[in-house]
Protein backbone atom coordinates (compact mmCIF):
# COMPACT_ATOMS: atom_id res chain seq x y z
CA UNK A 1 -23.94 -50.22 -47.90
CA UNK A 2 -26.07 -47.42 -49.12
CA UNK A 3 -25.14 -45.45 -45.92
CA UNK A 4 -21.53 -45.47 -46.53
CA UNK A 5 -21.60 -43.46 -49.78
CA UNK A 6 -24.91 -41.41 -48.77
CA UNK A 7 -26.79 -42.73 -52.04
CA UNK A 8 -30.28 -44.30 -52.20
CA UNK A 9 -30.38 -47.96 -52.74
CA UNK A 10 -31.12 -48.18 -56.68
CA UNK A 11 -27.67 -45.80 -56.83
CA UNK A 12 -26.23 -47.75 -54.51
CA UNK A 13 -26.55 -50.90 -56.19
CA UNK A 14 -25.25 -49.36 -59.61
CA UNK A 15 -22.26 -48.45 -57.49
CA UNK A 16 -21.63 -52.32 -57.02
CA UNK A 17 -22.67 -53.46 -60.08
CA UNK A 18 -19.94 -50.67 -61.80
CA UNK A 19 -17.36 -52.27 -59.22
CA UNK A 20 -18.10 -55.85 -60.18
CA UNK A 21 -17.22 -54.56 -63.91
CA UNK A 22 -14.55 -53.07 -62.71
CA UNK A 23 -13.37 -55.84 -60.81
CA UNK A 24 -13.38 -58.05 -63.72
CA UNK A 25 -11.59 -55.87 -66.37
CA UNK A 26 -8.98 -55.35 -63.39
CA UNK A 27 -8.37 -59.56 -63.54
CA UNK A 28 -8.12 -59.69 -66.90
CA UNK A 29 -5.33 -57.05 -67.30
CA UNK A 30 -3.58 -58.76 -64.45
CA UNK A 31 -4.37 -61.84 -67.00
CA UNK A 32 -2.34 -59.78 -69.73
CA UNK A 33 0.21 -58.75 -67.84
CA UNK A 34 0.39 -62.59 -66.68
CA UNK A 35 0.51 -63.39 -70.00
CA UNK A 36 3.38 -61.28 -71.16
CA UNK A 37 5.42 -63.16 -68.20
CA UNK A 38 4.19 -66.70 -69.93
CA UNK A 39 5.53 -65.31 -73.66
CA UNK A 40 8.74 -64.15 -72.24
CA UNK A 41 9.34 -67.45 -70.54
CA UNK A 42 8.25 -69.29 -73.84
CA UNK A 43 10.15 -67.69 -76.31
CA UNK A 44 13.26 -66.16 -74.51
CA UNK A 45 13.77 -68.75 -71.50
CA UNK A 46 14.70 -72.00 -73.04
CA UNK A 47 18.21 -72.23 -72.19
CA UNK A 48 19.83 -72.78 -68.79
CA UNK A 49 22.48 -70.76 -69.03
CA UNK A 50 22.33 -66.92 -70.18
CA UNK A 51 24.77 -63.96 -70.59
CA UNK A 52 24.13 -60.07 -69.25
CA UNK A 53 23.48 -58.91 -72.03
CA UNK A 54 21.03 -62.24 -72.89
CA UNK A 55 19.15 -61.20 -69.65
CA UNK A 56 19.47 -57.70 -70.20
CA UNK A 57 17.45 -58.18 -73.61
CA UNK A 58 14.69 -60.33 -71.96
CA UNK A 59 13.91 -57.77 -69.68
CA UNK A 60 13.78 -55.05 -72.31
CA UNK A 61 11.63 -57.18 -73.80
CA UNK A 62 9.28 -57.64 -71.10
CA UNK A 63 9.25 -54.10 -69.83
CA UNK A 64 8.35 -52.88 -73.53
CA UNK A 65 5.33 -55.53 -73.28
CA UNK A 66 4.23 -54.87 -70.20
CA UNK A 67 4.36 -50.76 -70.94
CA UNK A 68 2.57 -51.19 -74.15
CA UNK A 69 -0.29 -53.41 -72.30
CA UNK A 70 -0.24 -50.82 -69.32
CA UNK A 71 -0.82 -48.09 -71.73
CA UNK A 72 -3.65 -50.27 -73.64
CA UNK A 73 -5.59 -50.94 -69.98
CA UNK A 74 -5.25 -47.39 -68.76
CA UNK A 75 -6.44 -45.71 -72.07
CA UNK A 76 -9.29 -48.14 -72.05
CA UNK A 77 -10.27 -47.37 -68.01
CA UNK A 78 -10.53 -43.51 -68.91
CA UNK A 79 -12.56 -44.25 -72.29
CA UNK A 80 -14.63 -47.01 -69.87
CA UNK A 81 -15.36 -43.88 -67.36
CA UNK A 82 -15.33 -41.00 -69.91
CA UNK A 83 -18.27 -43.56 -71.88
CA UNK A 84 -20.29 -43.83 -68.06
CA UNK A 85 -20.13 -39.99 -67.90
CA UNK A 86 -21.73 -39.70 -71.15
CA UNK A 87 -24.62 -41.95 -70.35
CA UNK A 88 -25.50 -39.96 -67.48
CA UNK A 89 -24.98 -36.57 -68.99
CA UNK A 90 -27.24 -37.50 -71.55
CA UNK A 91 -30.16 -39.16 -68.97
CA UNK A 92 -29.70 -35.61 -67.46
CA UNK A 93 -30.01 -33.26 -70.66
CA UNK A 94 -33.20 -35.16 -71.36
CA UNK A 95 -34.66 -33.61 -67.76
CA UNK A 96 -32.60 -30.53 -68.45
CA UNK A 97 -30.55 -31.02 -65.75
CA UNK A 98 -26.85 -30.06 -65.81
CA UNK A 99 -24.35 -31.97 -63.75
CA UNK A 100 -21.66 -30.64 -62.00
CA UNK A 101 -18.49 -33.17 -61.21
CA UNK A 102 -15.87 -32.09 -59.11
CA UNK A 103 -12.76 -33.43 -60.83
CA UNK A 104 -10.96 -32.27 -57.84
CA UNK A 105 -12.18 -34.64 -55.33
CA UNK A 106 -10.98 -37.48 -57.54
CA UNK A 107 -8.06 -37.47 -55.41
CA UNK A 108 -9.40 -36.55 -52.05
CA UNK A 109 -8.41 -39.78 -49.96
CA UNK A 110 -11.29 -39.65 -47.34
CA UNK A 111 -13.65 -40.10 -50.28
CA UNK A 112 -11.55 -43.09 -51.71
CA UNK A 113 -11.33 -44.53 -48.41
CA UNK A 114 -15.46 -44.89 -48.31
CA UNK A 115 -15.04 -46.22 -51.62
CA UNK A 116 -13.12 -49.19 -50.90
CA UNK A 117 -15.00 -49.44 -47.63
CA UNK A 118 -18.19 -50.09 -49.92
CA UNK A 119 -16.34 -52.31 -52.24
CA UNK A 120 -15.60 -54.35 -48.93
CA UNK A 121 -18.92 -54.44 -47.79
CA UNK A 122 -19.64 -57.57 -50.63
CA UNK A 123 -17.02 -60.41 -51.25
CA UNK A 124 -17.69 -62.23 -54.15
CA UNK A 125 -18.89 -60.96 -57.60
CA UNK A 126 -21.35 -63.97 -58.29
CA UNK A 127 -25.08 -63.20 -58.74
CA UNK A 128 -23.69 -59.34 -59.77
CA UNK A 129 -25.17 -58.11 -62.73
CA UNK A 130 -23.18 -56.05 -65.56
CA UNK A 131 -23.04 -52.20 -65.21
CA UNK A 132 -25.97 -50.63 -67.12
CA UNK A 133 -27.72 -47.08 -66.83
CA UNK A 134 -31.57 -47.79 -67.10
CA UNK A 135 -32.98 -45.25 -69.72
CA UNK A 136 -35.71 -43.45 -67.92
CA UNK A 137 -39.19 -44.09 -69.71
CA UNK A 138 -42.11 -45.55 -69.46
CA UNK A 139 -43.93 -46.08 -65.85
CA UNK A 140 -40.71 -45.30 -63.78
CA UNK A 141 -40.17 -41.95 -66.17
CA UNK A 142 -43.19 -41.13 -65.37
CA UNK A 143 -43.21 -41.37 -61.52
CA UNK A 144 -39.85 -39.78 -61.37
CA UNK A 145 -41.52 -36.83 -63.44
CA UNK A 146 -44.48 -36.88 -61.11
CA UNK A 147 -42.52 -37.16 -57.82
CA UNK A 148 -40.27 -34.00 -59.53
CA UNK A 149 -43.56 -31.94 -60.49
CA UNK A 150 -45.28 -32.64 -56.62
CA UNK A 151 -41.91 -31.52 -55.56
CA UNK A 152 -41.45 -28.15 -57.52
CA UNK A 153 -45.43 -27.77 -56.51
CA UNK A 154 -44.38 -27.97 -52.93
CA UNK A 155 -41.98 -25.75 -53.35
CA UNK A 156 -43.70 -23.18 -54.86
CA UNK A 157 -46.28 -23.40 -52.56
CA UNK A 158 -43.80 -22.77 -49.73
CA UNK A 159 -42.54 -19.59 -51.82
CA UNK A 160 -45.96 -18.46 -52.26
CA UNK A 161 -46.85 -18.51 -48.67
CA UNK A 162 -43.01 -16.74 -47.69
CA UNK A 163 -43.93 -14.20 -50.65
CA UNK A 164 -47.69 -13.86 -48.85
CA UNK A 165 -45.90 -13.60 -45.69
CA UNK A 166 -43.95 -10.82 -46.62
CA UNK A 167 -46.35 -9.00 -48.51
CA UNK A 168 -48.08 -8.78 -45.10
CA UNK A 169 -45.35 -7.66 -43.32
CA UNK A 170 -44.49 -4.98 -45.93
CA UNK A 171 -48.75 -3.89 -45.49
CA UNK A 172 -48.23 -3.99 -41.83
CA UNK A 173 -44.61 -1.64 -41.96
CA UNK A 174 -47.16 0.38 -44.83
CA UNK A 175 -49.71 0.80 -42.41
CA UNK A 176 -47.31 1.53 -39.12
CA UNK A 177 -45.14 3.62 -40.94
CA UNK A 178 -48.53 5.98 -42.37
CA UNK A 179 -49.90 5.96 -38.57
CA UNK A 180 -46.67 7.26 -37.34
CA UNK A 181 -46.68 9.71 -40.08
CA UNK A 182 -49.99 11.08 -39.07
CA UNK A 183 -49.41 11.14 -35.33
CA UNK A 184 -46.18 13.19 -35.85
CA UNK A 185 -48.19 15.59 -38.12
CA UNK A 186 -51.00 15.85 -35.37
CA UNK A 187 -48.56 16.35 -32.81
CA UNK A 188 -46.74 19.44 -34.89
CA UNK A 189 -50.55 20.79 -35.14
CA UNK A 190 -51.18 20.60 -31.51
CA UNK A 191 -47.49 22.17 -30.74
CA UNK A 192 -48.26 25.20 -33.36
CA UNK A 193 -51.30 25.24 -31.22
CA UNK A 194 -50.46 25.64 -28.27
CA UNK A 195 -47.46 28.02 -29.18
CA UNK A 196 -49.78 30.45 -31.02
CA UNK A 197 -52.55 30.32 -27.67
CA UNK A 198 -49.77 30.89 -25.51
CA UNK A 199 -47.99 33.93 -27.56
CA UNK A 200 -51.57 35.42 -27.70
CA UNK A 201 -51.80 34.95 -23.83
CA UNK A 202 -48.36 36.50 -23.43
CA UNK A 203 -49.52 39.26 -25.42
CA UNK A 204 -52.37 40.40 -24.31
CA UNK A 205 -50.88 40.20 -20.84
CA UNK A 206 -47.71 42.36 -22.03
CA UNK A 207 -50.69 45.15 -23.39
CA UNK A 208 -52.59 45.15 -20.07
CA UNK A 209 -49.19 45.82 -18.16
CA UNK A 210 -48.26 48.44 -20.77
CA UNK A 211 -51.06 50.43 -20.59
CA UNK A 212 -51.56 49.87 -16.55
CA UNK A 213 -47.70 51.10 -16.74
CA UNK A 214 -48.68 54.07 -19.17
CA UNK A 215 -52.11 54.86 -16.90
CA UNK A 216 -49.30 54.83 -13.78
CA UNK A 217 -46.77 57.36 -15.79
CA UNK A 218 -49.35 59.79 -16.61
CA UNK A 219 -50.48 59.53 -12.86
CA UNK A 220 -46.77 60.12 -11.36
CA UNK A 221 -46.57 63.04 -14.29
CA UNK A 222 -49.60 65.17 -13.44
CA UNK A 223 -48.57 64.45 -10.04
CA UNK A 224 -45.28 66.76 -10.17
CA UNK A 225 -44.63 70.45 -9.08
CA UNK A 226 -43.29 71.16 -12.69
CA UNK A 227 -46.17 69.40 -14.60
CA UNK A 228 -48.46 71.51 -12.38
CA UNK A 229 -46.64 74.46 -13.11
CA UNK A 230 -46.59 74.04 -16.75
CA UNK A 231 -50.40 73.42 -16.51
CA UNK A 232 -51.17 76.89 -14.76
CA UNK A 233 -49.06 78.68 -17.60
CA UNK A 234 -51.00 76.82 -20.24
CA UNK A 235 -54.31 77.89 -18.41
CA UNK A 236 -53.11 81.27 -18.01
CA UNK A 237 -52.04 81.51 -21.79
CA UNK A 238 -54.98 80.29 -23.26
CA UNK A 239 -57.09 82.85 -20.99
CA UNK A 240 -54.82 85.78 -22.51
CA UNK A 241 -55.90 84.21 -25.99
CA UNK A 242 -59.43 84.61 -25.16
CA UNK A 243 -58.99 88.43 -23.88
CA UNK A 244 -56.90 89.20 -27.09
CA UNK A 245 -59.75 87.77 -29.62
CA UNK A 246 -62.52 89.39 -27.99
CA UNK A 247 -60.61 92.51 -27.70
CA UNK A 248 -60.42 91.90 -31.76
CA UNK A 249 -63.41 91.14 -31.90
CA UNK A 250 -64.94 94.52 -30.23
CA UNK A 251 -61.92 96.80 -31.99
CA UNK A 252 -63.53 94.87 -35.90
CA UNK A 253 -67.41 96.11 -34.85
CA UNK A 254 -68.65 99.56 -36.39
């Protein structure tokens, strides 16, 4: 039976034992209403013949009893579930715990149908015994507290070893990420490298085939008919230059 509502098998035998209350309270307003049929037919019934508006008045009569006992049974099945609630909020506010009902699957039929599927999984209410919420204390408090504390342990072990986990990963990224860093930097080192040794190459190569081109010009220069010519003038000039100063020179002695 336990299977049917998904509940362990202490729940699951609350579950019966609140239908079994249930059960009866529902035969003895059926009992009432019964009853309300047997005071009509007492009081009102005793003639054989009746006029409309004789039978009209019974059945007033009756509907007003049986509305008045309707009322009475269904105020006392919502105080009868609103009391159940209570007892279980207050088991869970002593473990701090805060339940969460869904009033909206009160009507949700699947759910009823495994309801009265459980309810027809026993026949008779003999040997059932009378809806009561066990107060946790005692031994069984304190297992349920134990079994709760190995569990949150458990858990936070498993958190600790994710957090650990992670923490290792994050180290790992750290580590990767500074490597990387360092490789790219080496890499721009060797590239500045290399750039500067090869712009000091292409320089020194550019120099040598200036001054190989500059050796060449003043080769091809001297080399001319004009250069030449210029050359004898300038030889010729300076020679007049010498005449003239030593002609000053011998005009200036005594």
């Amino acid at each position: 039976m336990s299977s049917i509502l998904s509940l362990n098998e202490y729940h699951s035998e609350s579950i019966t034992a609140l239908l079994g209350f249930f059960r009866s309270q529902n035969l003895q307003r059926i009992k009432s209403i019964e009853g309300c049929f047997d005071d009509i037919s007492a009081t009102s019934l005793k003639g054989s013949v009746f006029t409309i508006d004789e039978v009209n008045n019974i059945l007033n009569n009756l509907q007003e009893q049986i509305k008045i006992e309707a009322e009475l049974e269904f105020i006392n099945a919502s105080h009868t579930a609103i009391l159940l609630l209570t007892q279980l909020f207050q088991q869970a506010e002593r473990w701090h715990l805060r339940l969460a009902p869904d009033i909206g699957e009160l009507e949700n039929r699947a759910l009823l149908d495994k309801i009265k599927a459980f309810e027809s999984s026993f026949n008779t209410l003999s040997g059932q015994s009378k809806l009561k919420v066990d107060p946790l204390s005692g031994d069984r408090a304190a297992n349920l507290l134990q079994r709760e504390i190995a569990r949150l342990q458990t858990e936070n072990a498993d958190l600790r070893e994710k957090i650990s986990g992670n923490r290792l990963e994050i180290d790992k990224q750290s580590i990767q990420d500074a490597e990387i860093k360092r490789l790219k930097s080496e890499l721009e080192e060797l590239k500045a490298s290399h750039r500067n040794s090869f712009d000091s190459a292409e320089l020194a190569k550019v120099q040598a085939m200036l001054k190989v081109s500059q050796s060449e010009l003043e080769k091809r220069v001297n080399e001319t008919i004009p250069f030449q010519n210029l050359k004898q003038i300038l030889l010729r000039k300076n020679e007049q230059l010498k005449e003239i100063r030593k002609q000053i020179s011998d005009m200036e002695k005594p």
